[in-house]
Protein backbone atom coordinates (compact mmCIF):
# COMPACT_ATOMS: atom_id res chain seq x y z
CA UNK A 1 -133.51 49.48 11.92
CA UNK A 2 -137.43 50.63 12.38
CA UNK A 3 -139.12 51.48 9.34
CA UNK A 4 -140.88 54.96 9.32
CA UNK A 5 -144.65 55.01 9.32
CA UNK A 6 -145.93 55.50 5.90
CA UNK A 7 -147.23 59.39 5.18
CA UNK A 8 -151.03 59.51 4.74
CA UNK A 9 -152.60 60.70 1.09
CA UNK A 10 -152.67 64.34 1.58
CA UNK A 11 -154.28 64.51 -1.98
CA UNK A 12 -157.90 63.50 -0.41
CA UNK A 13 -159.93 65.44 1.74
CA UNK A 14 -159.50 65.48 5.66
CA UNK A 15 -163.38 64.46 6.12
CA UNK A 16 -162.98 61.45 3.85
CA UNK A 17 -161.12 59.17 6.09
CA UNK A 18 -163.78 59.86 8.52
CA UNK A 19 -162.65 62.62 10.63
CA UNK A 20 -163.89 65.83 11.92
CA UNK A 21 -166.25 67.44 9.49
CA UNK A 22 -167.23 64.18 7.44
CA UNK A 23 -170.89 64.05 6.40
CA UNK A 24 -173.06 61.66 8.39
CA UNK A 25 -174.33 58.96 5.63
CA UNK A 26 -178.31 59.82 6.99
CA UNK A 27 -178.17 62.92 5.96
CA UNK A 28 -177.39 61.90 1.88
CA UNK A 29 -180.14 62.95 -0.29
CA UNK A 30 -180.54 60.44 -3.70
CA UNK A 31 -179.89 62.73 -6.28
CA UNK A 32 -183.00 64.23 -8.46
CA UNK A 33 -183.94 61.70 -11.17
CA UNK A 34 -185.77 64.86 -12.97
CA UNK A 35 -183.54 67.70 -14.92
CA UNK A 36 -185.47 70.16 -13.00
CA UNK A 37 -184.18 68.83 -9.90
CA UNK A 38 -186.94 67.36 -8.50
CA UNK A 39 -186.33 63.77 -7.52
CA UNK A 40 -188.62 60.75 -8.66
CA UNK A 41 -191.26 59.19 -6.14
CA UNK A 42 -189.89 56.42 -4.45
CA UNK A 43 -192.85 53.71 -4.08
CA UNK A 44 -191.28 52.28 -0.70
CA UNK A 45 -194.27 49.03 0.36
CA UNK A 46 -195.40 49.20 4.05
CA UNK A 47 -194.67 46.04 6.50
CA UNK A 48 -196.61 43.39 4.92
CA UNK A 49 -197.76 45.03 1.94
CA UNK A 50 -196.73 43.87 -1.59
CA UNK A 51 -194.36 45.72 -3.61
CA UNK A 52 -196.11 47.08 -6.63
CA UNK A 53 -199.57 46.80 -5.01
CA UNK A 54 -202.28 48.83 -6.35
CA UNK A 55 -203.02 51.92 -4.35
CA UNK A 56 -206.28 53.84 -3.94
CA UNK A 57 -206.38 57.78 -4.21
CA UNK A 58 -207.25 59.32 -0.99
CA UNK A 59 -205.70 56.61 1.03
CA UNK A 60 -202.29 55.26 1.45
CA UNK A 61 -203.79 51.46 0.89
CA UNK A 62 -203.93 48.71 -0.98
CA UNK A 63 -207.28 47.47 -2.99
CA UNK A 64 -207.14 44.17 -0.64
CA UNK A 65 -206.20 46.87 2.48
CA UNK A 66 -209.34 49.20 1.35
CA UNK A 67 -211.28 45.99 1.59
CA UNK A 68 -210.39 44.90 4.74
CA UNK A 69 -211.33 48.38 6.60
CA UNK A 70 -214.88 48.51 4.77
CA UNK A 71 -215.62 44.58 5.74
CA UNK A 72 -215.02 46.11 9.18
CA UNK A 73 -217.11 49.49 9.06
CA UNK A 74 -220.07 46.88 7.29
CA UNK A 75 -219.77 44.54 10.33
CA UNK A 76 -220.38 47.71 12.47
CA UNK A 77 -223.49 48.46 10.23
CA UNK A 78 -224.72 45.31 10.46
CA UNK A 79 -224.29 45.35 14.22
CA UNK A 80 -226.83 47.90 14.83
CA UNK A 81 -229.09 46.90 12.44
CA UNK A 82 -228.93 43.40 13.57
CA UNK A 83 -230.07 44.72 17.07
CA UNK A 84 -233.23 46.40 15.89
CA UNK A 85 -234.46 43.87 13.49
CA UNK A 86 -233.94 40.60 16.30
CA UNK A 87 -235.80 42.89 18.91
CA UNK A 88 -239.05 43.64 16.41
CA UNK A 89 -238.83 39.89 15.23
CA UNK A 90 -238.86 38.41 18.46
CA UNK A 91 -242.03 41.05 19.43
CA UNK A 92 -244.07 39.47 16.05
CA UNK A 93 -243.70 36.18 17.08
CA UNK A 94 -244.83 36.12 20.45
CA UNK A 95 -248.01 38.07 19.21
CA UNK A 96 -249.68 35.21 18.68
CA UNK A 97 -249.67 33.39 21.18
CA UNK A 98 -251.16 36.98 23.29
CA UNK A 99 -255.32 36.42 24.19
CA UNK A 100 -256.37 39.51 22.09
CA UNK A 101 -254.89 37.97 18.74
CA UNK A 102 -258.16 36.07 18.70
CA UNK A 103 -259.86 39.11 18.37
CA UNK A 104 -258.34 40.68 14.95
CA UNK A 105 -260.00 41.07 11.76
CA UNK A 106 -259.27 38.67 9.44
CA UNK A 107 -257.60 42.35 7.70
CA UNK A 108 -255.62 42.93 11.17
CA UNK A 109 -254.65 38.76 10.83
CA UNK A 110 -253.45 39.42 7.33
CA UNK A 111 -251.49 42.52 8.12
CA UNK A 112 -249.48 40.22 10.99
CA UNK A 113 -249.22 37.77 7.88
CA UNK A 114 -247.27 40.09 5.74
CA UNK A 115 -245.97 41.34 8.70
CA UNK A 116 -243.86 38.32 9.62
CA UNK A 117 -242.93 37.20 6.23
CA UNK A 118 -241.45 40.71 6.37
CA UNK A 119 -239.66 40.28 9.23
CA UNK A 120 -238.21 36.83 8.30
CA UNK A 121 -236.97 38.32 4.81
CA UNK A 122 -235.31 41.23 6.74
CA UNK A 123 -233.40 38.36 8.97
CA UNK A 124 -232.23 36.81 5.99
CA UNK A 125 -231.24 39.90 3.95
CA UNK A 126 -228.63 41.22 7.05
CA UNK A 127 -227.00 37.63 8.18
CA UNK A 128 -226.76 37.05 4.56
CA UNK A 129 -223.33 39.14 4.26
CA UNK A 130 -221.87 36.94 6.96
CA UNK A 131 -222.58 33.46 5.29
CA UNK A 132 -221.53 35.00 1.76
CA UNK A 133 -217.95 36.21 3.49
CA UNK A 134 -217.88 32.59 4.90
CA UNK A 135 -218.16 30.50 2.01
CA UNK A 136 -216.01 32.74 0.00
CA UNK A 137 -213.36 33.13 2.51
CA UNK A 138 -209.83 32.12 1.34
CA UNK A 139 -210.76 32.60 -2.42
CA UNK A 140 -209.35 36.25 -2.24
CA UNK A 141 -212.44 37.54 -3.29
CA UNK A 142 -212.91 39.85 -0.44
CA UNK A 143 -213.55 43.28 -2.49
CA UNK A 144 -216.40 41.67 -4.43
CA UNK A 145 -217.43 39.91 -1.05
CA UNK A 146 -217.41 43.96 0.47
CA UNK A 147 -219.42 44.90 -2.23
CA UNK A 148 -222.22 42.38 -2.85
CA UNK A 149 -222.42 42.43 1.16
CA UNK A 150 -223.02 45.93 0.78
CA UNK A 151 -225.59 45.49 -1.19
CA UNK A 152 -227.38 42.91 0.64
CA UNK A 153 -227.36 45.44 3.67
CA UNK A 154 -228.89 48.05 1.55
CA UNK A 155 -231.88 45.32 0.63
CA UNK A 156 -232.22 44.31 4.47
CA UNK A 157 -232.80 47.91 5.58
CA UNK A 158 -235.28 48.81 3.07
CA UNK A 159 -237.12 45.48 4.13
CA UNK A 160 -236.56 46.15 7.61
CA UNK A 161 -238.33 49.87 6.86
CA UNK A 162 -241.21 47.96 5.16
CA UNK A 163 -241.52 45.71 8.47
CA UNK A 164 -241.84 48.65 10.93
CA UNK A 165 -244.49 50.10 8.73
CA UNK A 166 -246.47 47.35 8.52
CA UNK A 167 -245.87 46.65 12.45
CA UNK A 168 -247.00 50.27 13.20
CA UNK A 169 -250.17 49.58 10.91
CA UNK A 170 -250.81 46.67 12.92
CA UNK A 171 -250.50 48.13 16.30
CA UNK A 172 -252.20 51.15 15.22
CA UNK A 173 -255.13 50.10 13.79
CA UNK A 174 -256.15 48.06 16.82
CA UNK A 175 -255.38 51.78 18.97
CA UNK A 176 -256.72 54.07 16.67
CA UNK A 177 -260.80 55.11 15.08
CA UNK A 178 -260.84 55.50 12.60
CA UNK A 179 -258.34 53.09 10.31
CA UNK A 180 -257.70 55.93 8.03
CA UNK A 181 -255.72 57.97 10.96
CA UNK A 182 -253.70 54.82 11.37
CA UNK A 183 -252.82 55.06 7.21
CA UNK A 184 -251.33 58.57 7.57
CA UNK A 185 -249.28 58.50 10.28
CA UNK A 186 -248.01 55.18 9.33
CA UNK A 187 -247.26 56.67 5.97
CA UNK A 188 -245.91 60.09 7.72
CA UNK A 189 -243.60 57.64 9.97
CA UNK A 190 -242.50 55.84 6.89
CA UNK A 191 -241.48 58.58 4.51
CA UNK A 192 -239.40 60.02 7.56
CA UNK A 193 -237.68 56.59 8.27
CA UNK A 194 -237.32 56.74 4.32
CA UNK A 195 -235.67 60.22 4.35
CA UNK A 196 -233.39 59.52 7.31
CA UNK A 197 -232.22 56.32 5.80
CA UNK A 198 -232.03 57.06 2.01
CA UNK A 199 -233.07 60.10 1.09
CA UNK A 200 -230.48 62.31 2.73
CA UNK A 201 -227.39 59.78 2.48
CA UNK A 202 -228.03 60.09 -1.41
CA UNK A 203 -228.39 63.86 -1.37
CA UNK A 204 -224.68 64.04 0.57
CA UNK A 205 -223.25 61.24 -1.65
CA UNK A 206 -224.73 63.79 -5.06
CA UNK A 207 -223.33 66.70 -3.41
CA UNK A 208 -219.92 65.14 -2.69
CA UNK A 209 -219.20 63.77 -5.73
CA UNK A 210 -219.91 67.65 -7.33
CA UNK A 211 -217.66 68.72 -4.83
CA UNK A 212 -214.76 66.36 -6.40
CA UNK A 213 -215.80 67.20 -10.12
CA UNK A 214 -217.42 63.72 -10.59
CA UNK A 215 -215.32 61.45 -8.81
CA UNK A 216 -217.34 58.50 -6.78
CA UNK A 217 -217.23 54.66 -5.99
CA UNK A 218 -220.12 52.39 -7.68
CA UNK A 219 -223.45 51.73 -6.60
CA UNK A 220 -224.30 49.92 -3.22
CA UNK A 221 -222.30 52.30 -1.06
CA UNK A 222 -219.21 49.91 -1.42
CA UNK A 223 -216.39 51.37 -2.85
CA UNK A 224 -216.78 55.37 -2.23
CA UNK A 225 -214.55 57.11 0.71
């Protein structure tokens, strides 16, 4: 004798043994962890980022993240900067050895002097970041490394502004009569370079942080954005 198939449970829904009409399990929303129905933030960690990490405001990232993208706008910086000051070093040292250096006042001689010694501190101050990232590399240090190599760059461009003054004294006071035409424009030159460089970044770094009520990163340009 064949046994009749069992009846199915007509006490449950049609949709919940998966038929026509049952909802698709992507479109369940959690339910609202607040009573007015809004649900909680769910802190989900990007690919390789730690659960729990310490996020910024203003950026989805990570205080080690944040670090890593400013180490790379600095090396940018440091590019450009590099350029100019290898290109006015390499011109001061090869002044010497030119026939008319014989002829310079022992003033023009001392201006090269300082001149040089300028140059050379410049060279220091903006390859510095890249031996202080070196030597502290692996000692997850790398937001203080950001910052202090921040810093640095800020010292190597005002030393690199007090080299191309001094180099445009130089050069000018061999091309122009009298020496007190060469002091003015070499002073005009140098307050523009110092309002292009300084001047006006700190005037839109004020008048941002108004804008935000307050809100800014520490000194040496580091930590702001």
């Amino acid at each position: 004798m064949t046994t009749p198939p069992p009846e199915p449970d007509r006490s449950r829904p049609p949709h919940a043994f998966g038929g026509p009409g049952a909802p698709d399990p992507g479109d369940e929303t959690p339910a609202p962890d607040h009573p007015d129905g809004t649900p909680a933030p769910r802190d989900a960690a990007a690919p390789g980022r730690r659960p729990g990490a310490t996020r910024t405001p203003g950026r989805s990232e990570t205080r080690e993240e944040r670090a890593d993208r400013k180490w790379a706008d600095l090396l940018q910086e440091l590019r450009v900067a590099q350029t100019g000051v290898q290109i006015l070093f390499g011109f001061l040292l090869t002044v010497v050895f030119q026939q008319r250096f014989t002829t310079l006042s022992d003033t023009d001689r001392m201006i090269y002097v300082v001149t040089v010694v300028l140059g050379a501190a410049t060279t220091g101050a903006l390859v510095a970041p890249v031996s202080f990232h070196r030597l502290l590399s692996g000692q997850r240090l790398k937001p203080e490394t950001v910052r202090w190599a921040g810093r640095l760059t800020l010292v190597g461009l005002a030393l690199l502004l007090a080299t191309m003054a001094s180099s445009m004294l130089l050069i000018l006071r061999v091309v122009v009569s009298p020496d007190d035409t060469a002091l003015w424009l070499v002073a005009g030159i140098a307050a523009w370079f110092a309002l292009c460089w300084f001047a006006f970044p700190a005037w839109a770094r004020h008048a941002a942080r108004r804008e935000r009520g307050g809100t800014a990163g520490d000194g040496g340009g580091t930590e702001g954005e």
